[in-house]
N, C-alpha and C. Protein backbone atom coordinates (compact mmCIF):
# COMPACT_ATOMS: atom_id res chain seq x y z
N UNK A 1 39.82 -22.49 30.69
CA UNK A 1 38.75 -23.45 30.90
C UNK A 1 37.83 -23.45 29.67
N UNK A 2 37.55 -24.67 29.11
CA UNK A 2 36.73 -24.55 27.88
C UNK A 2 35.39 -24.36 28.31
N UNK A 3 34.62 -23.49 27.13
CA UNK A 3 32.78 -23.36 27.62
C UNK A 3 32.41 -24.13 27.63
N UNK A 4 31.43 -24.54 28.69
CA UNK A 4 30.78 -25.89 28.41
C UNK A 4 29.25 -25.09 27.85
N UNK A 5 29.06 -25.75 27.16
CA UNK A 5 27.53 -25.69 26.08
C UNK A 5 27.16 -27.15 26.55
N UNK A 6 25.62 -26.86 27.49
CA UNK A 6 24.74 -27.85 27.98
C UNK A 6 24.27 -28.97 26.58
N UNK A 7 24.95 -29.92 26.90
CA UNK A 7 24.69 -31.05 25.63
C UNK A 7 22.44 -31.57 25.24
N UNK A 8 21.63 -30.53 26.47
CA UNK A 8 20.58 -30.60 25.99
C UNK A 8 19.60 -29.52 25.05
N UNK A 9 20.98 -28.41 24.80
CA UNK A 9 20.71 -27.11 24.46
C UNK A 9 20.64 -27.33 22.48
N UNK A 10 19.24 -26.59 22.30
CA UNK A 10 19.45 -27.08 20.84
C UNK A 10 19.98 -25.39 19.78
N UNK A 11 19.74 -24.62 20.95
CA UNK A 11 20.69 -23.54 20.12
C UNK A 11 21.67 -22.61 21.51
N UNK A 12 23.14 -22.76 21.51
CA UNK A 12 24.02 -22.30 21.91
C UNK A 12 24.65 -20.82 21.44
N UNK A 13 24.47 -19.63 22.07
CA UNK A 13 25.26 -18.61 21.82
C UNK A 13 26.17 -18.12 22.48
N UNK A 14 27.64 -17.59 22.01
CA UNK A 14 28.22 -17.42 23.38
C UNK A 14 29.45 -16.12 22.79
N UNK A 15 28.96 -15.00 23.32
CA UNK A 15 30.22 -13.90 23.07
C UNK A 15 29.32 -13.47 21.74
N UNK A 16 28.09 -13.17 21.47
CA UNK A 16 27.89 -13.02 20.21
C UNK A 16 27.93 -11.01 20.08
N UNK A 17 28.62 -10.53 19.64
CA UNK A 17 28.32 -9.04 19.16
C UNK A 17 27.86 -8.27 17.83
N UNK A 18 26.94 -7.92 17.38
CA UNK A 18 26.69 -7.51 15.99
C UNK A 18 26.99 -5.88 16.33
N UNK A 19 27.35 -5.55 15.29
CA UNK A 19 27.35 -3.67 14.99
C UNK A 19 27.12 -3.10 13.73
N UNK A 20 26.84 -2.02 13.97
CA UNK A 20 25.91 -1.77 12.86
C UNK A 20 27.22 0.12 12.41
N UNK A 21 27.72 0.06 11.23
CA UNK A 21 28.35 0.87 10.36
C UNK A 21 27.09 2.26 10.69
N UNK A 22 27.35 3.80 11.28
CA UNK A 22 25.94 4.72 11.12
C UNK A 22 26.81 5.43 10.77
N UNK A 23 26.30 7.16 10.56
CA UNK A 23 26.87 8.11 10.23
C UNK A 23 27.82 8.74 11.70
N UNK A 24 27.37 8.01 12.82
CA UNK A 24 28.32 9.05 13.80
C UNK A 24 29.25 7.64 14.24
N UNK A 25 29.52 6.95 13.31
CA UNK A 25 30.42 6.01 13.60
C UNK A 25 30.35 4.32 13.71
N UNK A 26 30.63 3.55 14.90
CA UNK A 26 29.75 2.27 15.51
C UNK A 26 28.33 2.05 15.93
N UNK A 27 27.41 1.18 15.91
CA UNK A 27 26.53 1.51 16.76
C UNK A 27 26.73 0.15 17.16
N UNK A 28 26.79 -0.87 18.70
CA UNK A 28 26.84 -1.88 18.88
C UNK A 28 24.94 -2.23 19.26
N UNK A 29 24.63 -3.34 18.28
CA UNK A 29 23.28 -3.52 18.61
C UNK A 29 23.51 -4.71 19.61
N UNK A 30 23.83 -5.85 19.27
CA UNK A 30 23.81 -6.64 20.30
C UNK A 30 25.39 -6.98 21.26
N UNK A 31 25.25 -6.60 22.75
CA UNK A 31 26.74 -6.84 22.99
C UNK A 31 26.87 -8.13 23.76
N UNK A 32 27.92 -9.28 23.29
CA UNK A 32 28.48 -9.70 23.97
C UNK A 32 27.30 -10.90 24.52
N UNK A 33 26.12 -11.48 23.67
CA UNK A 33 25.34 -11.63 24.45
C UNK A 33 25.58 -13.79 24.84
N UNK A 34 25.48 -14.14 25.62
CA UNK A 34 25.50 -15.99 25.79
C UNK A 34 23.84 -15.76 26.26
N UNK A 35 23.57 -17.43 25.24
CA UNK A 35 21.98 -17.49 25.56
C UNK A 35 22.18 -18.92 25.16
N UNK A 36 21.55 -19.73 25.76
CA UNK A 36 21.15 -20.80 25.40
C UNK A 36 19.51 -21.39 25.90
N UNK A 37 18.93 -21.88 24.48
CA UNK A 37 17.69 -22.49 24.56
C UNK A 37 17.72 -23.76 24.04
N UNK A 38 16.61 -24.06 24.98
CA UNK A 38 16.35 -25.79 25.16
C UNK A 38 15.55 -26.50 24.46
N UNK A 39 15.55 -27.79 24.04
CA UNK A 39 14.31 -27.98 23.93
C UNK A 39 13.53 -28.60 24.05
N UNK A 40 12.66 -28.15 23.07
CA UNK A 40 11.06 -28.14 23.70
C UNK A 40 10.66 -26.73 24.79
N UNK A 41 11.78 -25.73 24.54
CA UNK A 41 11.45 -24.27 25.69
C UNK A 41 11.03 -23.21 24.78
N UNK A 42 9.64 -22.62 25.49
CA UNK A 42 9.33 -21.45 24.81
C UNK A 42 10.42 -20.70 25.72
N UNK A 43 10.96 -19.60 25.05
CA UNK A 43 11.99 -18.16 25.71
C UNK A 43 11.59 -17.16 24.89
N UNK A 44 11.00 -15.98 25.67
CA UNK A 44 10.86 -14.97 25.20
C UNK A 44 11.63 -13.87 25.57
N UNK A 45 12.04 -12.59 24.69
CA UNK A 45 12.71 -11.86 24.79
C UNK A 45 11.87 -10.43 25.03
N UNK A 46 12.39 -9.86 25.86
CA UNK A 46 11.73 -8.40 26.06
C UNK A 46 12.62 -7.10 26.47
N UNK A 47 12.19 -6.12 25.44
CA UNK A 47 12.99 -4.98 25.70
C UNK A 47 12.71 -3.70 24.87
N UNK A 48 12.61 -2.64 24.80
CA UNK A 48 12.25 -1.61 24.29
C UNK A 48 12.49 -1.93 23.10
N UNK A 49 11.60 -0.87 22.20
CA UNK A 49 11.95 -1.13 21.02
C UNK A 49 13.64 -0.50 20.31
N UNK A 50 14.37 -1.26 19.69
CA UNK A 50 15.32 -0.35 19.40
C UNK A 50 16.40 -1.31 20.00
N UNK A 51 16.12 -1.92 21.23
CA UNK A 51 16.92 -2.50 21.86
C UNK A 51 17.73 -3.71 21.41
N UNK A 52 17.46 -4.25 20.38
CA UNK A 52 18.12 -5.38 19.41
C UNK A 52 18.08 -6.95 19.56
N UNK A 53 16.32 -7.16 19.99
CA UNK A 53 15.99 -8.05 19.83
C UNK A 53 15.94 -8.96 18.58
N UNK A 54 15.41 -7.84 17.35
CA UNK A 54 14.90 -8.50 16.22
C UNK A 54 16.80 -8.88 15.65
N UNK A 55 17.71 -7.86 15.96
CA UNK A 55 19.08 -8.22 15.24
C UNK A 55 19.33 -9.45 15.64
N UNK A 56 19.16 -9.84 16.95
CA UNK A 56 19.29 -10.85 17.56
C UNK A 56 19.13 -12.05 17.03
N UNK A 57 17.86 -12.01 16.43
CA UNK A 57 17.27 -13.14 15.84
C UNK A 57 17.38 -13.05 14.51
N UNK A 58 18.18 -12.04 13.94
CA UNK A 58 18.43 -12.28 12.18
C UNK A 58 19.71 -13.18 12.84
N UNK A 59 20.78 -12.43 13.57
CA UNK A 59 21.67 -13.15 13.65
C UNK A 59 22.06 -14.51 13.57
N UNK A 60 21.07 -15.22 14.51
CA UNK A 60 20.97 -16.94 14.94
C UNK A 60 20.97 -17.25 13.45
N UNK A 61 20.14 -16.70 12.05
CA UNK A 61 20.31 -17.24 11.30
C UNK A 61 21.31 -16.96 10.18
N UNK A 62 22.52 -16.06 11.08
CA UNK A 62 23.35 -15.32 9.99
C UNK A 62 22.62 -14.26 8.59
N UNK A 63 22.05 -13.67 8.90
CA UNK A 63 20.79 -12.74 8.38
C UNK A 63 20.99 -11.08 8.73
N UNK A 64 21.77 -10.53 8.76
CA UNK A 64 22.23 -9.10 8.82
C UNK A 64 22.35 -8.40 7.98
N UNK A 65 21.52 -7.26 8.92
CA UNK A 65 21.37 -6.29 7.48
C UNK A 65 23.10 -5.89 6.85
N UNK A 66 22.62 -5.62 5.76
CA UNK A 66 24.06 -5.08 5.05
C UNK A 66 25.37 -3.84 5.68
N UNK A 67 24.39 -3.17 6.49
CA UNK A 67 25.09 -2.25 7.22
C UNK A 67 25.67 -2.80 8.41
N UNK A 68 25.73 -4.01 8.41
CA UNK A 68 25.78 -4.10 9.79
C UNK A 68 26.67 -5.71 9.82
N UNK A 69 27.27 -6.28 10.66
CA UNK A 69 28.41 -7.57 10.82
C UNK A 69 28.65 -7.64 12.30
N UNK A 70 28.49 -9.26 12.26
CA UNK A 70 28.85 -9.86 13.34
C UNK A 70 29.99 -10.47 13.51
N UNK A 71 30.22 -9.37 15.19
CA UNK A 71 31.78 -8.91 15.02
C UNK A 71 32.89 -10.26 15.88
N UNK A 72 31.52 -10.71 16.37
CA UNK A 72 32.98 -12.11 17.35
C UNK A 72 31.74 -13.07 17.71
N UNK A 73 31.59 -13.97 18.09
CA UNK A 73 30.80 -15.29 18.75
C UNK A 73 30.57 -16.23 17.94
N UNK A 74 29.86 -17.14 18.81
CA UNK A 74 29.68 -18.24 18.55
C UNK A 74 28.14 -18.53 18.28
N UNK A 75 27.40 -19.34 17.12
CA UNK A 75 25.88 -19.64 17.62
C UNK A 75 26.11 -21.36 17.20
N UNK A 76 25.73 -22.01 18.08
CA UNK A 76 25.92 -23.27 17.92
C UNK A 76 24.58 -24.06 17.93
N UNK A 77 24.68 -25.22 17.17
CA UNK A 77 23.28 -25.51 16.97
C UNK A 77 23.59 -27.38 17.52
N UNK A 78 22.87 -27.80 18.34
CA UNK A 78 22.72 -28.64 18.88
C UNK A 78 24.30 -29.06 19.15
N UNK A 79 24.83 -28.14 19.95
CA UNK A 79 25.88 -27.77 20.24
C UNK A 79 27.32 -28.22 19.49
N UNK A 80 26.96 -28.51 18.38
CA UNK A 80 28.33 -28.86 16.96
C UNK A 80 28.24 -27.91 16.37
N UNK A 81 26.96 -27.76 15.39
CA UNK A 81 27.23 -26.95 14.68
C UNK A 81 27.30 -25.38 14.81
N UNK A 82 28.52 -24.86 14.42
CA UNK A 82 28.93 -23.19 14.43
C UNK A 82 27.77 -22.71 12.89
N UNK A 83 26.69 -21.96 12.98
CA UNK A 83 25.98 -21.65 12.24
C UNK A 83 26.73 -20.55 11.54
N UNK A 84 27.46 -19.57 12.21
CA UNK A 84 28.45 -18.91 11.51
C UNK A 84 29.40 -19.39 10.61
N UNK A 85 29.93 -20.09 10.89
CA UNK A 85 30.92 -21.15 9.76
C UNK A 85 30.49 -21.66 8.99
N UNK A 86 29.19 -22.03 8.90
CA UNK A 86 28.56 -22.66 7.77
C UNK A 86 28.70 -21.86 6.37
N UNK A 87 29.44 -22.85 5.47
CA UNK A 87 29.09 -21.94 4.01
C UNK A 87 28.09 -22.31 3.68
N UNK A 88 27.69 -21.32 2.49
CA UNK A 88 26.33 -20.68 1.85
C UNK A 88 25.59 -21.88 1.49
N UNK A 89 25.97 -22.72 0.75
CA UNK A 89 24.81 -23.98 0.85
C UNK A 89 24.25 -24.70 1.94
N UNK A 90 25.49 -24.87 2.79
CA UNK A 90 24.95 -25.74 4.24
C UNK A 90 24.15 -24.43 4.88
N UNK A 91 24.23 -23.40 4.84
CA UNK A 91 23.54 -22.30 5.90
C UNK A 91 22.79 -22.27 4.91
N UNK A 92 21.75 -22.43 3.60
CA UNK A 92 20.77 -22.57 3.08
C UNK A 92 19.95 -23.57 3.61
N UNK A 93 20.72 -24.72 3.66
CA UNK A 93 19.87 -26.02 4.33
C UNK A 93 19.61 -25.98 5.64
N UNK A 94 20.10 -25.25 6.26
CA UNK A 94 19.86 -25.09 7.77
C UNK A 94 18.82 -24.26 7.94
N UNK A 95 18.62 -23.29 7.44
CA UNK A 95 17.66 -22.19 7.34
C UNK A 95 16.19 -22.93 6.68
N UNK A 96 15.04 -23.22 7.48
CA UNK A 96 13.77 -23.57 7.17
C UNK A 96 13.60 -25.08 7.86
N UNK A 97 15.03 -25.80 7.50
CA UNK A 97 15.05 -27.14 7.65
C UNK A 97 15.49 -27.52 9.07
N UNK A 98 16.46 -26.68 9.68
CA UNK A 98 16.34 -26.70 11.14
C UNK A 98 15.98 -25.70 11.95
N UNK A 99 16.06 -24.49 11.41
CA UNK A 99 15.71 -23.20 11.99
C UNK A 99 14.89 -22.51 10.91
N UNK A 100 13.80 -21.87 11.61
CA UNK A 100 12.89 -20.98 10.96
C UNK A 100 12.82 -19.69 11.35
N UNK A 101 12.08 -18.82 10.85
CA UNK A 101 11.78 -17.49 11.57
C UNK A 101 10.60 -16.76 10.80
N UNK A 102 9.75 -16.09 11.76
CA UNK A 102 8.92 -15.22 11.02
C UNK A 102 8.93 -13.88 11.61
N UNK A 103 9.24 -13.27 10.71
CA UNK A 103 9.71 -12.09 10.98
C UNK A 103 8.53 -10.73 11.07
N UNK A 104 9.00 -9.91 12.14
CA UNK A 104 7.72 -8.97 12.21
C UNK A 104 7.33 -8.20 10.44
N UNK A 105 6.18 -8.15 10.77
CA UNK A 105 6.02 -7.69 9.18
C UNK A 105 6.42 -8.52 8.16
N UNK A 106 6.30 -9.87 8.46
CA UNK A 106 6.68 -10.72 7.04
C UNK A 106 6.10 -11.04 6.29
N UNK A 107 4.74 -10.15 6.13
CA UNK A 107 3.89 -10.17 4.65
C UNK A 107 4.76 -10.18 3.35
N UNK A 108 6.02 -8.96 3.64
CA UNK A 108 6.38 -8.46 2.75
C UNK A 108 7.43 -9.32 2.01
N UNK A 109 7.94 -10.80 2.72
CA UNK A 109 8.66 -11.41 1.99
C UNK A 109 7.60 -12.63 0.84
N UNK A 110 6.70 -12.38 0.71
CA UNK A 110 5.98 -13.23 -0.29
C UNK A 110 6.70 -12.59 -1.76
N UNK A 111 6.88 -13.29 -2.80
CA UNK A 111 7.50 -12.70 -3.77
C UNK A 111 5.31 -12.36 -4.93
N UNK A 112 5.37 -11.28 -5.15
CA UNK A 112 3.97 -10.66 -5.78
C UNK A 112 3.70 -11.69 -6.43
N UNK A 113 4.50 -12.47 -7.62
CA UNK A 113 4.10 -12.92 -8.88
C UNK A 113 3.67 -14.19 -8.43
N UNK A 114 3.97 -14.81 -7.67
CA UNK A 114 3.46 -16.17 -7.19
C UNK A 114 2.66 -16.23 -6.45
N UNK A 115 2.00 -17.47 -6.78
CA UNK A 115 0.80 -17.60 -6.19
C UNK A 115 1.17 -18.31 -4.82
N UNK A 116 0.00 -18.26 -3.71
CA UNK A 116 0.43 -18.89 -2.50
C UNK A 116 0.99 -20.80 -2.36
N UNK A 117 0.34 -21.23 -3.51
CA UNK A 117 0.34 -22.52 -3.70
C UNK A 117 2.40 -22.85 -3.95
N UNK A 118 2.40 -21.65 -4.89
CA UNK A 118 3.61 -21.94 -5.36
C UNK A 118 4.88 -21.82 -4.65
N UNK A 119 4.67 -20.26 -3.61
CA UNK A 119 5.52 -20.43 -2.31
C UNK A 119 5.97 -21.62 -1.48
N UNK A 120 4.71 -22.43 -1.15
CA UNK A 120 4.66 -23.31 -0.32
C UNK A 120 5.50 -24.68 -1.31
N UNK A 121 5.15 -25.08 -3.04
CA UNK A 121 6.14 -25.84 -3.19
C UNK A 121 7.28 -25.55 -3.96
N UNK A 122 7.62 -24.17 -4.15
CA UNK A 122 8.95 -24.00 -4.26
C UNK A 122 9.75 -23.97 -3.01
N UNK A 123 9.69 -23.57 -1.82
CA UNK A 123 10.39 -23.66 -0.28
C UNK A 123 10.70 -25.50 -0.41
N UNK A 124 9.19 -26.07 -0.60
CA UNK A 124 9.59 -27.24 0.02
C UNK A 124 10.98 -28.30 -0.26
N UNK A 125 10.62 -27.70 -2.06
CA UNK A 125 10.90 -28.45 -3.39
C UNK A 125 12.80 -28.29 -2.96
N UNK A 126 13.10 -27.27 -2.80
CA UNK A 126 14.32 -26.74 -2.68
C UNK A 126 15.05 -27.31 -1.32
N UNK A 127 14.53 -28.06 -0.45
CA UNK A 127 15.51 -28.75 0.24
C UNK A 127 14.83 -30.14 0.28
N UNK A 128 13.56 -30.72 -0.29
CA UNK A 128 13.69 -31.89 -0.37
C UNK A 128 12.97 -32.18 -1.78
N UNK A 129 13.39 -32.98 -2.54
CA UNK A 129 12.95 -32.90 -4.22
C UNK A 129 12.46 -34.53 -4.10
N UNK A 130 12.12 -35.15 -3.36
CA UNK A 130 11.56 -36.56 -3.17
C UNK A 130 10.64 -36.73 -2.90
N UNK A 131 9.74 -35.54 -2.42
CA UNK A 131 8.04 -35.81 -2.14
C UNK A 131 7.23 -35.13 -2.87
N UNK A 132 6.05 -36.20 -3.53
CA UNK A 132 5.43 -35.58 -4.24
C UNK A 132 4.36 -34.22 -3.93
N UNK A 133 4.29 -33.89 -5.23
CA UNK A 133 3.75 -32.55 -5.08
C UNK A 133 2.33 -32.98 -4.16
N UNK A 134 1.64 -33.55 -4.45
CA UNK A 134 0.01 -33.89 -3.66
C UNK A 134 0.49 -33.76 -2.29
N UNK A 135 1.18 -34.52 -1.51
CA UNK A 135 1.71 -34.72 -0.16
C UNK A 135 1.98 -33.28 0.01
N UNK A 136 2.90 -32.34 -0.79
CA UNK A 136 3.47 -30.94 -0.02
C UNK A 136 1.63 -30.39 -0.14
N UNK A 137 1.05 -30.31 -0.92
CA UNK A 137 -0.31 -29.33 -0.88
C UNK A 137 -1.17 -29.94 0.18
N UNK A 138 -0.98 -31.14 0.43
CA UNK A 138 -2.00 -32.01 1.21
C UNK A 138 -1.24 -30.95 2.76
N UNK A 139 -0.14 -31.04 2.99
CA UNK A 139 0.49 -30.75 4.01
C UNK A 139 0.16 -28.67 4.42
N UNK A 140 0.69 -28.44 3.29
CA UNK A 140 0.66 -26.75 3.28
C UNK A 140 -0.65 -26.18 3.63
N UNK A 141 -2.18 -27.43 2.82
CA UNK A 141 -3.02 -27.05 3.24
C UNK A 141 -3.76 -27.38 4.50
N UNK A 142 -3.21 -27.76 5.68
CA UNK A 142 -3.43 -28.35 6.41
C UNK A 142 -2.64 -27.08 7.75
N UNK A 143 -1.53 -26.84 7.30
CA UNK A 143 -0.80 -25.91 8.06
C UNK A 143 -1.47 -24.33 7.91
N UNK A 144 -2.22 -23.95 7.03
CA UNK A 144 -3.19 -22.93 6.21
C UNK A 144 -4.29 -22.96 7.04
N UNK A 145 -4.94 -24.00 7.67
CA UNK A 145 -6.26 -23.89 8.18
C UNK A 145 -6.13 -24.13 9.76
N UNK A 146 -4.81 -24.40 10.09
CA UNK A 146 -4.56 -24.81 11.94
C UNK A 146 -4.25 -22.98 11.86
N UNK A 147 -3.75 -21.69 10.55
CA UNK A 147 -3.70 -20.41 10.88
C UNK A 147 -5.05 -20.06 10.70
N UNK A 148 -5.69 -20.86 10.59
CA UNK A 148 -7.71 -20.40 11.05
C UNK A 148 -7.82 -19.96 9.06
N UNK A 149 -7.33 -20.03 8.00
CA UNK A 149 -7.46 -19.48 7.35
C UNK A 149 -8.30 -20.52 6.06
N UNK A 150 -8.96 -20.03 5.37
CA UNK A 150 -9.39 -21.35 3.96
C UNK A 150 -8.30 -21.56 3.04
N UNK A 151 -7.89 -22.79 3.32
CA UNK A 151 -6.66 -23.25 2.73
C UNK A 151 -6.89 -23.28 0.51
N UNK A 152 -8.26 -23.81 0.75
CA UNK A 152 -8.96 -24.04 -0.23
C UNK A 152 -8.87 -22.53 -1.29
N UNK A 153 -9.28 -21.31 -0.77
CA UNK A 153 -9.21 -20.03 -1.36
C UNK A 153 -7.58 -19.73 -1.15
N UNK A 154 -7.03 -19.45 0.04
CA UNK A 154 -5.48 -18.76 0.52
C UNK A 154 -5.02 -19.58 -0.78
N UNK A 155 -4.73 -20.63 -1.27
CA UNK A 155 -3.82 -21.50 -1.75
C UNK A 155 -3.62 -20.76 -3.33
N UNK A 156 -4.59 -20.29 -3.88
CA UNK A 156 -5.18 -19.82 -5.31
C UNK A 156 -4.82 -18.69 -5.31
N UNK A 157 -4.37 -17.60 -4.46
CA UNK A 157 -4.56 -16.23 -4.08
C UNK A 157 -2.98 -16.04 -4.55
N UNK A 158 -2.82 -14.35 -5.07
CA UNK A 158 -1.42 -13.94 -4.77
C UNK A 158 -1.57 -12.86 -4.07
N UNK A 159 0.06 -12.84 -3.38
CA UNK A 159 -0.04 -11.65 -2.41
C UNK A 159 -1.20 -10.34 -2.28
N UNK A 160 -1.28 -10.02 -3.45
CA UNK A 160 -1.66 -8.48 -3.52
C UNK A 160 -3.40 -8.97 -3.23
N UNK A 161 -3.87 -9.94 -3.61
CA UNK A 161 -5.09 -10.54 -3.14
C UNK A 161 -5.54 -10.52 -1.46
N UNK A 162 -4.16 -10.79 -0.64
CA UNK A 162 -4.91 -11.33 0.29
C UNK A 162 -4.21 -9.93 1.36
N UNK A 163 -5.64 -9.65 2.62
CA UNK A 163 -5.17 -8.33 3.30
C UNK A 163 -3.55 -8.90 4.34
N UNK A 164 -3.23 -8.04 4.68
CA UNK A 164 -1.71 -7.96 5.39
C UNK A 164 -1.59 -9.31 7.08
N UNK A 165 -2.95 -9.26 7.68
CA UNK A 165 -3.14 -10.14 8.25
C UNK A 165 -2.99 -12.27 7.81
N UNK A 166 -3.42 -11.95 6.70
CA UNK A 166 -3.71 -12.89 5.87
C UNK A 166 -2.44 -13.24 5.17
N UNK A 167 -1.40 -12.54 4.77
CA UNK A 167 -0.68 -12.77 4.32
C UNK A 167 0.81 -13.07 5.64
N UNK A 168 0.19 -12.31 6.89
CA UNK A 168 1.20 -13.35 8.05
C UNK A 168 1.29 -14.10 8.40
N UNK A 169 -0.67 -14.52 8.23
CA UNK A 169 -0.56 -16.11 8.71
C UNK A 169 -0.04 -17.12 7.60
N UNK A 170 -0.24 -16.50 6.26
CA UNK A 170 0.20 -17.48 5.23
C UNK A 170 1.61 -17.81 6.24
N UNK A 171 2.76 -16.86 5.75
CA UNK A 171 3.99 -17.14 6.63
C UNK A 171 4.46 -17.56 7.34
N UNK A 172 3.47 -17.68 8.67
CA UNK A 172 3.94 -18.51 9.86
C UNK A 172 3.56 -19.91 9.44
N UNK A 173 2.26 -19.68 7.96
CA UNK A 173 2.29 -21.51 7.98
C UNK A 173 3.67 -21.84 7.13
N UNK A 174 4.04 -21.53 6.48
CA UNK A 174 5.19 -21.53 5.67
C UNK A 174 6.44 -21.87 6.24
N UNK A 175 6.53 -21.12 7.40
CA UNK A 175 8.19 -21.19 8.12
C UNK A 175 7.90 -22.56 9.21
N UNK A 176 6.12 -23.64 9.12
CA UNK A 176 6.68 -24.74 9.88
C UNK A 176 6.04 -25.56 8.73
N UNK A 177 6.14 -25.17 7.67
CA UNK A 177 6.80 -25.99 6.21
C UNK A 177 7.48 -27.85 6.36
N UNK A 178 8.41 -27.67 6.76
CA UNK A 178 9.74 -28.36 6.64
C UNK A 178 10.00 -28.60 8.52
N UNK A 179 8.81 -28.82 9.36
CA UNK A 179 9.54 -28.85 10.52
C UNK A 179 10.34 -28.67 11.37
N UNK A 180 10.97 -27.55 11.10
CA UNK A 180 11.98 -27.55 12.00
C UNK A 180 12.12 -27.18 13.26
N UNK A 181 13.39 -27.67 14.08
CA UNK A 181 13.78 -28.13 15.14
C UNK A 181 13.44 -26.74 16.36
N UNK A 182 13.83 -25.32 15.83
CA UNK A 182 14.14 -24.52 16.51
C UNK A 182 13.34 -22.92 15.51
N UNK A 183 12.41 -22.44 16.43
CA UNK A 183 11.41 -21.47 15.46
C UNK A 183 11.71 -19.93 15.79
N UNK A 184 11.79 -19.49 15.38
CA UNK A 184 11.92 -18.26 15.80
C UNK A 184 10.95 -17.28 15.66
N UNK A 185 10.24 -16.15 16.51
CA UNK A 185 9.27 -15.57 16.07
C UNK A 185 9.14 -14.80 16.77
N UNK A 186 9.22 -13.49 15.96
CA UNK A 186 9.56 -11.47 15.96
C UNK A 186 8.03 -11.16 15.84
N UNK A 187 7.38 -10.54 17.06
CA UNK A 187 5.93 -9.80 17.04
C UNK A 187 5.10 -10.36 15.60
N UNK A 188 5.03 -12.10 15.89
CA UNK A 188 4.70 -12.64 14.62
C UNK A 188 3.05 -11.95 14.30
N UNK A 189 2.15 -11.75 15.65
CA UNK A 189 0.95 -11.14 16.03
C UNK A 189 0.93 -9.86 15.58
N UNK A 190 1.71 -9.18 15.51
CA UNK A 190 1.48 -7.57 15.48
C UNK A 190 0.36 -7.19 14.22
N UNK A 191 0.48 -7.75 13.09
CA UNK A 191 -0.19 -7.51 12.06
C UNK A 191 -1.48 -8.22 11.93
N UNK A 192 -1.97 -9.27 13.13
CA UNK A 192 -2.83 -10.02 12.64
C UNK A 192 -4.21 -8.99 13.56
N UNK A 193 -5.93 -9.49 13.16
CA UNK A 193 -7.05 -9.09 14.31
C UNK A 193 -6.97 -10.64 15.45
N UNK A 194 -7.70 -9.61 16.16
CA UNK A 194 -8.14 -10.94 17.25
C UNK A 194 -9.42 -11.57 16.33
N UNK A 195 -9.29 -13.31 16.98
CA UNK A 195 -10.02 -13.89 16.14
C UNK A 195 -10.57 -14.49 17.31
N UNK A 196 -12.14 -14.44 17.66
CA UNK A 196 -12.41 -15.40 18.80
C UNK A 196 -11.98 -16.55 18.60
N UNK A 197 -12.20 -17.60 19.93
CA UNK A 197 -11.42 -19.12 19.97
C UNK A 197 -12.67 -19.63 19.27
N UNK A 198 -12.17 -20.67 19.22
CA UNK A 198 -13.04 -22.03 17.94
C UNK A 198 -13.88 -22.24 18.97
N UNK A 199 -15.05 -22.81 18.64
CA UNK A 199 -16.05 -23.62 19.35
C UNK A 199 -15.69 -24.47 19.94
């Protein structure tokens, strides 16, 4: 009997297993798992730490650590595309442009030497080269201040400038950049303070 994958599902998984190469042999992080999310559905995942949530979610974007390979499944994206099958250019364009992620602790993917301005239009620049630069800053800075932050200062700043909080929210404005369809997001909070609500 063929799987049926719900034709309103915008990401399909089915049989997915990752394992991870250790010193006492296999370690299976994720087994065997079918998930499908909808959309427009928040789904949250919960489970000890250790338990292989975050692999989970490198996976969807084919994103595994080096030690480690995904050993059989399927992740399907608006139920055609096999995100696994995708070669390296099409799974570049898929990554930001339909699927995002911010990853716990993702201060640390800002590259030092660039400035925040420049993150925001090198990402953009690299899957769409048709909008002008004013429009991406008009946009980036706009996504900069809905993270409560001064788009005006953040934008001028490089990493090592701005504290670790500051540099997550840069990120989460970053990964809805380019809109995309399906977001992903690993204890995106963990690093940030509480900020009272707006007036």
């Amino acid at each position: 009997m063929p799987e049926r994958i719900p034709p309103e599902a915008i990401i399909s998984i089915r049989g997915l297993t990752v394992e991870f190469r250790v010193a006492r042999g296999i370690l299976t992080a994720v087994d065997n798992v079918d998930l499908d999310v909808y959309r427009g559905e928040v789904l949250g995942l919960a489970g000890e730490s250790g338990c292989g949530k975050s692999v989970l979610a490198h996976a969807i974007l084919k994103l595994v650590d080096p030690n480690g390979y995904i050993k059989s499944g399927k992740i399907l994206f608006r139920g055609k595309t096999d995100v696994l099958s995708l070669p390296q250019d099409e799974l570049r364009r898929f990554r930001w442009k339909n699927a995002a992620v911010v990853f716990q602790g993702a201060q640390n993917a800002l590259n030092p030497v660039m400035r925040t301005s420049e993150h925001f239009l090198d990402t953009f620049l690299s899957h769409d080269k048709e909008t002008g630069k004013e429009e991406i800053f008009s946009k980036s800075s706009n996504l900069i201040e809905e993270m409560r932050l001064d788009s005006s200062r953040v934008l001028r700043m490089f990493p090592h400038e701005m504290s670790g909080g500051m540099k997550q929210r840069t990120i989460s404005a970053l990964s809805l950049l380019l809109d995309p369809e399906f977001l992903i997001l690993d204890e995106p909070t963990s690093s940030l303070d509480v900020f009272p609500p707006p007036p």
